[in-house]
Protein backbone atom coordinates (compact mmCIF):
# COMPACT_ATOMS: atom_id res chain seq x y z
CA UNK A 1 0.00 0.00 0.00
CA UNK A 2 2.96 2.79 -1.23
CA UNK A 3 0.29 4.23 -2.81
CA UNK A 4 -1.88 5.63 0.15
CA UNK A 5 0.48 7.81 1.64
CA UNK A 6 1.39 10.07 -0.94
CA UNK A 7 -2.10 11.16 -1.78
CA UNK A 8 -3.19 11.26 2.48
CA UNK A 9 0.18 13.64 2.75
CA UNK A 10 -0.98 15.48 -0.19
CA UNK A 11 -4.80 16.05 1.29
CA UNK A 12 -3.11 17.06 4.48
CA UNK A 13 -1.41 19.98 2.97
CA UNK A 14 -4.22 21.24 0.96
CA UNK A 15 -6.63 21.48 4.14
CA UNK A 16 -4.35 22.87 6.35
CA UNK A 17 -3.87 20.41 8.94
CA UNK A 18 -1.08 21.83 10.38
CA UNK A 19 -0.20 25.22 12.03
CA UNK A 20 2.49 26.99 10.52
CA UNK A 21 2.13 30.28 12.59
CA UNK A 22 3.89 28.30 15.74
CA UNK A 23 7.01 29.46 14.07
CA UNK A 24 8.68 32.64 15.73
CA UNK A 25 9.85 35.29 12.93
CA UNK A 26 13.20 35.96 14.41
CA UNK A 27 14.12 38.54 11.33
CA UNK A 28 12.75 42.34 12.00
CA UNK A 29 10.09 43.32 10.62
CA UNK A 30 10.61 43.62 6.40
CA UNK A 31 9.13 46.90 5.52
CA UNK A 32 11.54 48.38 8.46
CA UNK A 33 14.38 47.50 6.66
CA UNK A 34 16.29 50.62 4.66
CA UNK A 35 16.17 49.92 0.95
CA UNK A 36 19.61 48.74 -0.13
CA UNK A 37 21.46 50.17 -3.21
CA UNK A 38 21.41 46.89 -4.96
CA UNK A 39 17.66 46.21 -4.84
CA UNK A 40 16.87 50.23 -5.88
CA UNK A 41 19.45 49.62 -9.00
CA UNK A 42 17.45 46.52 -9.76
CA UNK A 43 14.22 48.30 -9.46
CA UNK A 44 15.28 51.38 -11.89
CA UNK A 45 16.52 48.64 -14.00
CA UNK A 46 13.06 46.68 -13.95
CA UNK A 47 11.16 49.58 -14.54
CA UNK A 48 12.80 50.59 -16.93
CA UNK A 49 12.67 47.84 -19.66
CA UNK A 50 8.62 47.75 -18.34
CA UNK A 51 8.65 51.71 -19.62
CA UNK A 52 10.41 51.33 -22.46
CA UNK A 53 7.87 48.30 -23.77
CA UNK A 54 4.75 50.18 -22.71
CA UNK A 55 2.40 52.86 -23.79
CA UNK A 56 0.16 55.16 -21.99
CA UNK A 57 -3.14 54.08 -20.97
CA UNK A 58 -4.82 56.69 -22.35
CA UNK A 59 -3.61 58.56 -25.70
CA UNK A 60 -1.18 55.47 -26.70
CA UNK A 61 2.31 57.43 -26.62
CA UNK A 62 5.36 55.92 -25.26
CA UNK A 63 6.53 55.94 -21.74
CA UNK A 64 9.46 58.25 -20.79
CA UNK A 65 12.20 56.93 -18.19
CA UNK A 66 10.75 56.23 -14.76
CA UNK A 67 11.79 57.65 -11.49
CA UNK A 68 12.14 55.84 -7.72
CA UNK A 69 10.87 58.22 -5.34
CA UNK A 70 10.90 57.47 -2.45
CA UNK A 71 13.77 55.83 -0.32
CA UNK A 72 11.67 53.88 2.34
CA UNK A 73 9.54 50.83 1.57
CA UNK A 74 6.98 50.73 -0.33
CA UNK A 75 8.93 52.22 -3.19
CA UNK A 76 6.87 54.54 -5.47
CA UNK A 77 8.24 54.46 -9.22
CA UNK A 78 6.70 57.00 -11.59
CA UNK A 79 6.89 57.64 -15.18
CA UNK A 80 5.52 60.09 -17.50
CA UNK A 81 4.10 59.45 -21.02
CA UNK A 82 5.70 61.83 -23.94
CA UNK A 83 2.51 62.84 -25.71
CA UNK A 84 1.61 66.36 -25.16
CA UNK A 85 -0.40 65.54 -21.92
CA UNK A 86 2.15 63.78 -20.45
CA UNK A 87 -0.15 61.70 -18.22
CA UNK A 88 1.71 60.57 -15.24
CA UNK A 89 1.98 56.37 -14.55
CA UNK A 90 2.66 54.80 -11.04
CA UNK A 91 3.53 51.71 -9.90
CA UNK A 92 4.07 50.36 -5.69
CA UNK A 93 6.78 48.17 -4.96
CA UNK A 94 6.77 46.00 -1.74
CA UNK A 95 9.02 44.05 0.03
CA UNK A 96 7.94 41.02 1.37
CA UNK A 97 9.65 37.97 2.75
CA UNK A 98 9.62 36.46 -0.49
CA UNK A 99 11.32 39.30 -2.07
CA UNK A 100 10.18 42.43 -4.43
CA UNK A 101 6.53 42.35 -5.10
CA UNK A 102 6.22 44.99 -8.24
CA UNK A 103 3.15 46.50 -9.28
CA UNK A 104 2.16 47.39 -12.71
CA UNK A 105 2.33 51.03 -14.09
CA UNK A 106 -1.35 52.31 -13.69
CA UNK A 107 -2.28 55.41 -14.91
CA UNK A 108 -2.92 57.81 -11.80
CA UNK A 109 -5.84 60.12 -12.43
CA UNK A 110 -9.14 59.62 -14.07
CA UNK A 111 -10.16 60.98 -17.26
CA UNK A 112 -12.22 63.63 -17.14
CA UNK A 113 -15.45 64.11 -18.02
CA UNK A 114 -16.28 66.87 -20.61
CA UNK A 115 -19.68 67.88 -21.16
């Protein structure tokens, strides 16, 4: 009967059978950590082949260079579009303990409505 355990082991982890959360976190808390050089270089880097291959959300025109603006966690990387608008896109970076959660470049205001 090798073939009843694998599946029983298997059903055990899908409902959650065990308790994970016994486990202290002995590491501070991640979003308290300073942002190092390495992972802002990476992020500018990111970002910036995401720019390059998109276009605005709203008149179609490419992307410009993005910026990192702020230096604490979450991250806040902006870029503008080079129509003549120049509608502004943002995107949130997090750090979790799996590593860099990005976010996609959303466009940040609403259209407007004209009458």
């Amino acid at each position: 009967m090798d073939w009843f355990w694998p599946p029983m082991a298997y059903m055990a982890y899908l409902t959650g059978s065990f308790d994970t959360t016994v486990w202290p976190i002995t590491e501070p808390e991640v979003h308290q950590r300073p942002v190092a050089a390495a992972e802002r270089s990476l992020i500018e880097v990111v970002y910036g082949v995401i720019a390059a291959e998109t276009s605005c959300a709203r008149c179609g025109a490419p992307l410009g260079p993005p910026r990192v603006r702020k230096r604490a966690w979450p991250l806040r990387v902006t870029a503008r579009c080079s129509g003549p608008r120049r509608h502004r896109h943002r995107a949130d970076v997090l750090r979790t303990s799996e590593g860099l959660r990005t976010g996609p470049l959303t466009i940040t205001r609403p259209a407007r409505e004209h009458p």
